[in-house]
N, C-alpha and C. Protein backbone atom coordinates (compact mmCIF):
# COMPACT_ATOMS: atom_id res chain seq x y z
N UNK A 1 6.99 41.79 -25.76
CA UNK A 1 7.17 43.23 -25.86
C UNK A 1 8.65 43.59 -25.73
N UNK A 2 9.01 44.68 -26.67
CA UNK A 2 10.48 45.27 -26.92
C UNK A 2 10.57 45.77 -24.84
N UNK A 3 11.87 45.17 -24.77
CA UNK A 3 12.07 45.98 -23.14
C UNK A 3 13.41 47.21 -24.05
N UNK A 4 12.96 48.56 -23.59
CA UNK A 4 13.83 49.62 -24.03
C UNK A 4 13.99 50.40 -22.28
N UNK A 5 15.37 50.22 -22.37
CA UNK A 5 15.92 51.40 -20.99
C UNK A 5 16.10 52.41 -21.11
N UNK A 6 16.58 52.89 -20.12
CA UNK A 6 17.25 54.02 -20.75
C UNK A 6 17.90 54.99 -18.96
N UNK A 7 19.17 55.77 -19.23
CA UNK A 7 19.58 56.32 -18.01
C UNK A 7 20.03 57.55 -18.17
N UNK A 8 19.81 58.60 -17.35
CA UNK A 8 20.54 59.52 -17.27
C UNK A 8 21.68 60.07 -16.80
N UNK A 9 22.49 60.95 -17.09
CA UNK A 9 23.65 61.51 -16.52
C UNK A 9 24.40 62.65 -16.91
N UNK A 10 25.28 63.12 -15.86
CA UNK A 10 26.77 63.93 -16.28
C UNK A 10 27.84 63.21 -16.69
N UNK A 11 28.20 62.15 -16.10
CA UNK A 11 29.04 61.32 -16.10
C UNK A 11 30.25 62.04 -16.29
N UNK A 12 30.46 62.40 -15.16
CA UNK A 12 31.77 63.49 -15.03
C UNK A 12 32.69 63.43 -13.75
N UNK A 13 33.53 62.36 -13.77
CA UNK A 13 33.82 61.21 -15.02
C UNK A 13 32.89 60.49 -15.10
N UNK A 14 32.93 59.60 -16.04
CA UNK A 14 32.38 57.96 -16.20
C UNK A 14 33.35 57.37 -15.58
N UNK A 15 32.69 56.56 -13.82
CA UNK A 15 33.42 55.74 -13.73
C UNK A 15 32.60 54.50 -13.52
N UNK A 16 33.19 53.34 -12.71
CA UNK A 16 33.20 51.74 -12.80
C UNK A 16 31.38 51.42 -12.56
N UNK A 17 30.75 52.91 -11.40
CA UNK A 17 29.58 52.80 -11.19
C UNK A 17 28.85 52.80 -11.90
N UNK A 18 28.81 53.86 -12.73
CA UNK A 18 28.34 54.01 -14.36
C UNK A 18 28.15 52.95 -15.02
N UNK A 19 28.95 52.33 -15.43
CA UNK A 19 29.46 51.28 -16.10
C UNK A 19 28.66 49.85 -15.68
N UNK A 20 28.54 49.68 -14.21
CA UNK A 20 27.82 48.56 -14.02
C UNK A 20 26.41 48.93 -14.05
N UNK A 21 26.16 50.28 -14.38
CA UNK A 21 24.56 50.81 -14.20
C UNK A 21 24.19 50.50 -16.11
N UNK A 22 25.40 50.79 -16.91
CA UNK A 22 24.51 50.56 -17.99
C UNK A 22 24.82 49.07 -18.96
N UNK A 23 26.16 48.34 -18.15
CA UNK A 23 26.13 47.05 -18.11
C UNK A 23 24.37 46.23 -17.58
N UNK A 24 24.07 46.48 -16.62
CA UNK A 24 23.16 46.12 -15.89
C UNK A 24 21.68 46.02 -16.92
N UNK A 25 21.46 47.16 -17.45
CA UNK A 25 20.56 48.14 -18.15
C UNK A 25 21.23 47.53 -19.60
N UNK A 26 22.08 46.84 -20.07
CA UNK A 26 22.23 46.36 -21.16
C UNK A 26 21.54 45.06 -21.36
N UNK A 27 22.17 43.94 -20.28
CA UNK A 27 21.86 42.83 -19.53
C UNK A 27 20.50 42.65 -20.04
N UNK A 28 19.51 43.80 -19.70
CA UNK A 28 17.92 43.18 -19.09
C UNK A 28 17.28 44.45 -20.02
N UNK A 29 17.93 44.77 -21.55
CA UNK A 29 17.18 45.31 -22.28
C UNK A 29 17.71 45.05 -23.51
N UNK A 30 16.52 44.96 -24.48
CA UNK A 30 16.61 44.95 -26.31
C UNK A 30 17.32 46.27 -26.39
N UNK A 31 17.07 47.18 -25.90
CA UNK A 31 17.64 48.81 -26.44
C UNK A 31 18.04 49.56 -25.09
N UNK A 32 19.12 49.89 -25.03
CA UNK A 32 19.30 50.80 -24.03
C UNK A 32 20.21 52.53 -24.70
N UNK A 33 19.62 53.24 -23.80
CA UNK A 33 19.92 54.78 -24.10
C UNK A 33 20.45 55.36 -23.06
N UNK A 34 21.15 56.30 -23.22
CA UNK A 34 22.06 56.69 -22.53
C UNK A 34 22.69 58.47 -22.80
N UNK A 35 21.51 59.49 -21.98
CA UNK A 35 21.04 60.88 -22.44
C UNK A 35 22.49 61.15 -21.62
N UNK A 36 23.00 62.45 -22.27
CA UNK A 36 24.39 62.25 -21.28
C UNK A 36 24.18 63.89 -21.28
N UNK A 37 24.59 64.69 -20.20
CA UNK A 37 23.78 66.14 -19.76
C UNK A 37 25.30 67.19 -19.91
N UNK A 38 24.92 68.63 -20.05
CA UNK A 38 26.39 69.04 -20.32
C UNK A 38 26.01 69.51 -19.14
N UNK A 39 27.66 70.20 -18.48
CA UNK A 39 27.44 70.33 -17.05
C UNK A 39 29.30 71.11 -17.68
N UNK A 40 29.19 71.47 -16.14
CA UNK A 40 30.42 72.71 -15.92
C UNK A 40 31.17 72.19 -14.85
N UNK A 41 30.68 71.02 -14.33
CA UNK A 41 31.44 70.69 -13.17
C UNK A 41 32.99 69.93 -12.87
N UNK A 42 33.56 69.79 -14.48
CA UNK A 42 34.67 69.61 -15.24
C UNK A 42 35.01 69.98 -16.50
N UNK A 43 36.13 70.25 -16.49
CA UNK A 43 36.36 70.77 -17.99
C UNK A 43 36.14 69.86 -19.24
N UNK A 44 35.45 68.53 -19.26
CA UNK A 44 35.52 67.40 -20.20
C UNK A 44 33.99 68.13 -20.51
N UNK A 45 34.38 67.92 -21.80
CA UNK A 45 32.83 68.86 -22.79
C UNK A 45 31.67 67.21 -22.87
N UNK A 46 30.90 67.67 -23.31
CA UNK A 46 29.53 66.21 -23.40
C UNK A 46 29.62 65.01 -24.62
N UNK A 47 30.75 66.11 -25.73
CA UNK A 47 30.97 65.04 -26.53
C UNK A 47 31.95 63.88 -25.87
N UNK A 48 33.09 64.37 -25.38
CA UNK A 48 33.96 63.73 -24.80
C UNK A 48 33.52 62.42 -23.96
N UNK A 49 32.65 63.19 -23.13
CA UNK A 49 32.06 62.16 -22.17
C UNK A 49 31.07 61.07 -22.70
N UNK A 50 30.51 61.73 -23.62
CA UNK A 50 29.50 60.59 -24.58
C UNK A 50 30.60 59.79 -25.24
N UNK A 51 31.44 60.05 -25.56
CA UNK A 51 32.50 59.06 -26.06
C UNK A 51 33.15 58.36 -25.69
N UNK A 52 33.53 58.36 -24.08
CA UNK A 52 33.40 57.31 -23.15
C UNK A 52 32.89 56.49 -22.80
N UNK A 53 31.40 56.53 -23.38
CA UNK A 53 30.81 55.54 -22.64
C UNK A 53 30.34 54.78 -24.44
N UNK A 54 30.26 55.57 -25.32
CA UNK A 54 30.22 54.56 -26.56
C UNK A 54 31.32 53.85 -27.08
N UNK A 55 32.84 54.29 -26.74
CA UNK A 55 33.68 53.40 -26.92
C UNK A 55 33.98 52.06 -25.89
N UNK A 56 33.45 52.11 -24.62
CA UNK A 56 33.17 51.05 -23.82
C UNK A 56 31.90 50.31 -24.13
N UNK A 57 30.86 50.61 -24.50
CA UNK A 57 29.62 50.56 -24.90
C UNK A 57 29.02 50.45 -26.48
N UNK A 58 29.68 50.21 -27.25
CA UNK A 58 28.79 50.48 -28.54
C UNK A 58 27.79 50.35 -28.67
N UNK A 59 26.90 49.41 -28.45
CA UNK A 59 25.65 49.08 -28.21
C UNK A 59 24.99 50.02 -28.05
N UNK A 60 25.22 51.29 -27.22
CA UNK A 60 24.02 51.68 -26.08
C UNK A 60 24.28 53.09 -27.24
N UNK A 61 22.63 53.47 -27.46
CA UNK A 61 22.33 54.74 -28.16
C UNK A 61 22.50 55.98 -27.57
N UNK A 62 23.17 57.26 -27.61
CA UNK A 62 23.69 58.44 -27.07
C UNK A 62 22.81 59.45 -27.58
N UNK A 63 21.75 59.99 -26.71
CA UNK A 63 21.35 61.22 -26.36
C UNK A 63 21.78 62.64 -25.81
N UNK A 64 21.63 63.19 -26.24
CA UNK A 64 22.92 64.47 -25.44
C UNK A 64 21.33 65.33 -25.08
N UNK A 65 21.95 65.61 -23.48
CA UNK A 65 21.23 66.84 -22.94
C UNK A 65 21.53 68.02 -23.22
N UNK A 66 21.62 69.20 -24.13
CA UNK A 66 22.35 70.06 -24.03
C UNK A 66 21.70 71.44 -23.52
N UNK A 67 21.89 71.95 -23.08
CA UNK A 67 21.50 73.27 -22.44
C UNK A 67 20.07 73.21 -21.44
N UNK A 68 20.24 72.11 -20.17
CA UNK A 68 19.74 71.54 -19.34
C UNK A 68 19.56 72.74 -18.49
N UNK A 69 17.62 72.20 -18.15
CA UNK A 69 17.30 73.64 -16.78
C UNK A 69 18.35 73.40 -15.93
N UNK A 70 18.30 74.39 -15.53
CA UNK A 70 19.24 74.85 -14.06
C UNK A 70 18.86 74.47 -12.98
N UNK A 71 17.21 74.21 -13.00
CA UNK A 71 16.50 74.00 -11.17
C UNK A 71 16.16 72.65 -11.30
N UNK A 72 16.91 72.10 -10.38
CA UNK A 72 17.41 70.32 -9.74
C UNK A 72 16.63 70.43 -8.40
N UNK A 73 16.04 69.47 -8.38
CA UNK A 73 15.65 69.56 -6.77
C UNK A 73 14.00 67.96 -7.09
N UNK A 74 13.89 67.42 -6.16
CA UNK A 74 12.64 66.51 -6.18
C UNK A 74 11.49 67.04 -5.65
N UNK A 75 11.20 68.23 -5.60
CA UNK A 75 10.11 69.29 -5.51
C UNK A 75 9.54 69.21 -6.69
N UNK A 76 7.90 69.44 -6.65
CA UNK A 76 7.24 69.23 -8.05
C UNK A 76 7.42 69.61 -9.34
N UNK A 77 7.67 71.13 -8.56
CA UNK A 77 7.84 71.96 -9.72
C UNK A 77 9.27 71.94 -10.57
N UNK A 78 10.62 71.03 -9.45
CA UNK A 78 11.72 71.08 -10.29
C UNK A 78 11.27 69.58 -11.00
N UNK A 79 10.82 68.81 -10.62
CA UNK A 79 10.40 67.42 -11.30
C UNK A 79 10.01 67.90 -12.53
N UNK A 80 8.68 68.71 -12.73
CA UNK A 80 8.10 68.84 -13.60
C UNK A 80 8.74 69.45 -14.64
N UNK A 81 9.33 70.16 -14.44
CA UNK A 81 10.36 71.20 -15.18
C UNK A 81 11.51 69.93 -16.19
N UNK A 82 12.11 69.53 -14.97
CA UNK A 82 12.82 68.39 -15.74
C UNK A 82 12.58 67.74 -16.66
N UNK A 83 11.10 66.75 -16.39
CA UNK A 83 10.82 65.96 -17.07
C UNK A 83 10.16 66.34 -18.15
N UNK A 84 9.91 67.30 -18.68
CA UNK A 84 9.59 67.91 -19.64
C UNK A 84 10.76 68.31 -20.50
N UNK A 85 11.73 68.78 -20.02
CA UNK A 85 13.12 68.85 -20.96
C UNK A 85 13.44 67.36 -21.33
N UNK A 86 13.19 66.58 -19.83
CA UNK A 86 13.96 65.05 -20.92
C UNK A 86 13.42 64.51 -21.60
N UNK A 87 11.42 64.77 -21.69
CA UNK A 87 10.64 64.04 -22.41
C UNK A 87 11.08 64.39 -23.68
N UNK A 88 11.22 65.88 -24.37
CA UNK A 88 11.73 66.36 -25.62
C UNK A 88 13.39 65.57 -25.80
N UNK A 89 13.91 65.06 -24.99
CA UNK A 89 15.16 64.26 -25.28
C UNK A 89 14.63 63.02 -26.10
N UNK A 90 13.96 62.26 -25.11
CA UNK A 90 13.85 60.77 -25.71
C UNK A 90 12.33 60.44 -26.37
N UNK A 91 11.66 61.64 -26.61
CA UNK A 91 10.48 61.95 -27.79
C UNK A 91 10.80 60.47 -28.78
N UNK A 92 9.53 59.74 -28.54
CA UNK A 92 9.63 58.71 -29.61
C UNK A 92 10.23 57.36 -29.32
N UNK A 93 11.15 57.22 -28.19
CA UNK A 93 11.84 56.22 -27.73
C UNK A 93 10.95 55.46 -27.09
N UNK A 94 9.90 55.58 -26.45
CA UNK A 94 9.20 54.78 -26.13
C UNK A 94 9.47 53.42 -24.97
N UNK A 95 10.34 53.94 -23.88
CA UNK A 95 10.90 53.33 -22.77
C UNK A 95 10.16 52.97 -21.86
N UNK A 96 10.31 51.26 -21.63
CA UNK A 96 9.98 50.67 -20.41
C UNK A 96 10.71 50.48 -18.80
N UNK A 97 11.59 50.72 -18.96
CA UNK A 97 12.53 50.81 -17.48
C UNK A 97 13.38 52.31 -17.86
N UNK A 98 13.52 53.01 -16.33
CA UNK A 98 14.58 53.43 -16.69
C UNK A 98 15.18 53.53 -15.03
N UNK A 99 16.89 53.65 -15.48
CA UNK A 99 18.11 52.75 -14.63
C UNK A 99 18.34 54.00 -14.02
N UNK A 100 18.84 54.33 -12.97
CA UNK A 100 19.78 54.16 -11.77
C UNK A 100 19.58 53.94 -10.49
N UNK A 101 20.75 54.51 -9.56
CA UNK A 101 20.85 54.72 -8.31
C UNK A 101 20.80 55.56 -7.64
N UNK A 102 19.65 56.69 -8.23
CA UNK A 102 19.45 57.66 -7.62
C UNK A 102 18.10 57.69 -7.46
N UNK A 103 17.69 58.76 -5.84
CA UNK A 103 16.41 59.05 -5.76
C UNK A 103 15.55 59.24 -6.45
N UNK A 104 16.12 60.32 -7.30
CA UNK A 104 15.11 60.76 -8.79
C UNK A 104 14.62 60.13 -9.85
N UNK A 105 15.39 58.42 -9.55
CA UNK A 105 14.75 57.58 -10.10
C UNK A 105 13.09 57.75 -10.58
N UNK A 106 13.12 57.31 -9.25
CA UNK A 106 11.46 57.14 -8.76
C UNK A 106 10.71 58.22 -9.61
N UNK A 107 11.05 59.31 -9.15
CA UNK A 107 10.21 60.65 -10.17
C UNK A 107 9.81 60.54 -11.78
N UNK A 108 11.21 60.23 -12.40
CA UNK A 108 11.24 59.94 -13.56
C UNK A 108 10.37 58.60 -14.26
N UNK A 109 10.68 57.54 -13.23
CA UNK A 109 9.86 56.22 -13.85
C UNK A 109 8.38 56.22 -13.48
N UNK A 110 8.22 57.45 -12.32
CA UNK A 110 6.31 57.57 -12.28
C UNK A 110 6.63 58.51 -13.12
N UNK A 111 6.79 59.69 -13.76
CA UNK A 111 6.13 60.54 -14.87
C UNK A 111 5.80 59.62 -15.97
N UNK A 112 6.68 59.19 -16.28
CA UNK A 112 6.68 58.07 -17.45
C UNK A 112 5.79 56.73 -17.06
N UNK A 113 5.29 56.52 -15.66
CA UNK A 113 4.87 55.45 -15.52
C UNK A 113 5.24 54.28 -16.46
N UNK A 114 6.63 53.71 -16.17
CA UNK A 114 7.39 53.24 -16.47
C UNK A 114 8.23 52.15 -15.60
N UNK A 115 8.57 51.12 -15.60
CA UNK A 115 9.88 50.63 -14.48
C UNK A 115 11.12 51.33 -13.89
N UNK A 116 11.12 51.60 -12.26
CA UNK A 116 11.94 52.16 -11.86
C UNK A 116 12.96 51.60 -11.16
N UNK A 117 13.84 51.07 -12.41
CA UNK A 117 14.91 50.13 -11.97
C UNK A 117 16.35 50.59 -11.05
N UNK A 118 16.45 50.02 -9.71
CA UNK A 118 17.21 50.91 -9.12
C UNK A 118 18.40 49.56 -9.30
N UNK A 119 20.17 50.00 -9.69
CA UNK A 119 20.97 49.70 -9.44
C UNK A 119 22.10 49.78 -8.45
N UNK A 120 22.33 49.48 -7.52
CA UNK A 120 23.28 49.07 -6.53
C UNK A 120 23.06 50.71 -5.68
N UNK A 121 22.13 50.85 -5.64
CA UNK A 121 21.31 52.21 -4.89
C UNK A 121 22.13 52.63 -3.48
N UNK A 122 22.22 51.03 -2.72
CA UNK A 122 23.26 51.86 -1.76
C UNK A 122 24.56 51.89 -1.61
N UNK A 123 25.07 51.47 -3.24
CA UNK A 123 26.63 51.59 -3.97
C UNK A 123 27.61 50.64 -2.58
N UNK A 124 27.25 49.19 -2.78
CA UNK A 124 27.65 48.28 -2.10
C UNK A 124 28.41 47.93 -2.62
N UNK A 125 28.66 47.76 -4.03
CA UNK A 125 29.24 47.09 -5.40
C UNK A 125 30.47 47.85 -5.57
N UNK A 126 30.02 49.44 -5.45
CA UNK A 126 30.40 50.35 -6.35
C UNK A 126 30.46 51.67 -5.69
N UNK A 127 31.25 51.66 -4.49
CA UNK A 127 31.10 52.51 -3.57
C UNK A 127 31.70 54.02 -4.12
N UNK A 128 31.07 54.78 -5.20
CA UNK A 128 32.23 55.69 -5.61
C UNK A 128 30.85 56.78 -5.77
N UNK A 129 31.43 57.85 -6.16
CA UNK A 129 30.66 58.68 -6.87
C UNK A 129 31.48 59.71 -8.03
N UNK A 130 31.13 60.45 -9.12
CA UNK A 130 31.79 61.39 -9.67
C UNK A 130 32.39 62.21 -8.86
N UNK A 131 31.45 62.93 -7.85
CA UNK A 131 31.85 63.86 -7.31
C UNK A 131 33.16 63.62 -6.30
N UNK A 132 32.84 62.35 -5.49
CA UNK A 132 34.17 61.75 -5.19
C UNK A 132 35.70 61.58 -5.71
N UNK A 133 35.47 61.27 -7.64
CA UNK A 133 36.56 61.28 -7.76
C UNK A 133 37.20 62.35 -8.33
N UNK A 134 36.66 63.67 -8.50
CA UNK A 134 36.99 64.79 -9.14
C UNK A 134 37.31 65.34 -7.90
N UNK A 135 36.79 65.27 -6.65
CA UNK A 135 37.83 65.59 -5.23
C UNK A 135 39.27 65.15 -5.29
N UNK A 136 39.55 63.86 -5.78
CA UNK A 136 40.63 63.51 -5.47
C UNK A 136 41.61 62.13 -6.51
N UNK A 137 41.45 62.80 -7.39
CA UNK A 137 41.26 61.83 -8.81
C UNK A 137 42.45 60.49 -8.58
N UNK A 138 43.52 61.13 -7.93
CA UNK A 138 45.04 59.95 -7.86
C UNK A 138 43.90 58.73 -6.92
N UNK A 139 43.66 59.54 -5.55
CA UNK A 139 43.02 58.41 -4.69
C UNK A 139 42.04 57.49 -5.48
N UNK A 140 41.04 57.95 -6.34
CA UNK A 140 39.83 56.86 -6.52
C UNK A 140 40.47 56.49 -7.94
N UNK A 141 41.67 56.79 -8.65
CA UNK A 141 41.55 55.91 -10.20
C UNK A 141 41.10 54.67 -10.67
N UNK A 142 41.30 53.91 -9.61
CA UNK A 142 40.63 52.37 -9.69
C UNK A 142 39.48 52.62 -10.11
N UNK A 143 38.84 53.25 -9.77
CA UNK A 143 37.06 53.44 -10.36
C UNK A 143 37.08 53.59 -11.64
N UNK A 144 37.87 54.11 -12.36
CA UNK A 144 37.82 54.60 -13.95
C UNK A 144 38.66 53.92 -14.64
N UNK A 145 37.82 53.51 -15.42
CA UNK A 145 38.50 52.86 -16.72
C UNK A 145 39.88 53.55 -17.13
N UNK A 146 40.81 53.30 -17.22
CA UNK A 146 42.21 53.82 -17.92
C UNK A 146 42.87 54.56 -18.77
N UNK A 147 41.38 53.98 -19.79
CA UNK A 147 41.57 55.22 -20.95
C UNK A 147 41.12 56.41 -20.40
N UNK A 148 39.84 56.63 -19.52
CA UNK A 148 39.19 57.72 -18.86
C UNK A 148 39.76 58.31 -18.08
N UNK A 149 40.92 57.88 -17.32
CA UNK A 149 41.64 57.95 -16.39
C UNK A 149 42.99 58.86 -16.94
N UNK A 150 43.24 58.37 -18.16
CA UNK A 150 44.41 58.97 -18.75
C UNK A 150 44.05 60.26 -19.82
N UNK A 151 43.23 60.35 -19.97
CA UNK A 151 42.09 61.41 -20.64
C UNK A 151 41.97 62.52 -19.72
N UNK A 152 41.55 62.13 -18.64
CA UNK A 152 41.11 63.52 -17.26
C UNK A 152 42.34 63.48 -16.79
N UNK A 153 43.74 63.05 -16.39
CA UNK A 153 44.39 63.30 -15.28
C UNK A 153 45.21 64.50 -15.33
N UNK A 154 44.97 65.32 -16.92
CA UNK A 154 45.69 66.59 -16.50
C UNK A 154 44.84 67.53 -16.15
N UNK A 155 43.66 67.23 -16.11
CA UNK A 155 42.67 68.20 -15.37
C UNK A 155 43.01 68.67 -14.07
N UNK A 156 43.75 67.43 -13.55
CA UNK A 156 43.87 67.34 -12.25
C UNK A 156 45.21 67.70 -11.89
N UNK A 157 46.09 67.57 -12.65
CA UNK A 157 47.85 67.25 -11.86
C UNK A 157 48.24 69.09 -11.40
């Protein structure tokens, strides 16, 4: 049987964590996808960011979330809500695992009753987060690829 992944995100930035989540999710799948969500929480638009991760990535197929509910939360009703916007994302894809290191894992790979593959969950590897480095972009650059790095840093200066 075809193994198809697949992960979600902002990826705002894409950094090194990212990267080993869909390295990982490349590794241990025929097809991997990669829904990428627009968000406001940096000025880098969704194409941009989807283009980060396909010029590191060619391989991996790009889904765009665009105009994503607003209510986040692992409460039923925000679950349900969700997974109904992402089911209309990957309509047809037909996925057996899907990747990260987040709680909401779990939610997503039981709606789908699916594999809920968790990667470096308590970021032992990969101790970073987005939100981390958009606090303080000079401190964490090591996390981001260079080109990504040189792309965002006038966001920041």
């Amino acid at each position: 049987m075809k193994k198809v992944g697949f992960t979600i995100g902002k990826f705002a930035p894409f950094h090194k964590g990212h990267q080993y989540l869909i390295e990982t999710g490349l590794a241990e799948c025929d097809e991997f996808y990669v829904v990428v969500y627009e968000t406001d929480v940096m000025e880098v638009d969704v194409k941009t960011r989807a283009k980060w991760i396909k010029d590191l990535y060619p391989e991996v197929h790009i889904l765009y979330g665009l105009n994503p509910p607003s209510k986040y939360g692992l409460d039923k009703d925000s679950v349900e809500i969700q997974m109904k916007y992402l089911c209309g994302i990957i309509k047809g894809i037909n996925p057996t695992s899907f990747y990260s290191s987040e709680p909401y894992g779990k939610c997503v790979a039981d709606y789908l009753n699916i594999e809920n593959r968790q990667v470096d969950k308590k970021r032992e590897k990969y101790p970073i987060s987005a939100t981390m480095v958009r606090s303080d972009i000079e401190k964490h650059k090591k996390w981001l690829h260079l080109s990504i790095y040189n792309n965002i840093k006038r966001f920041y200066s």
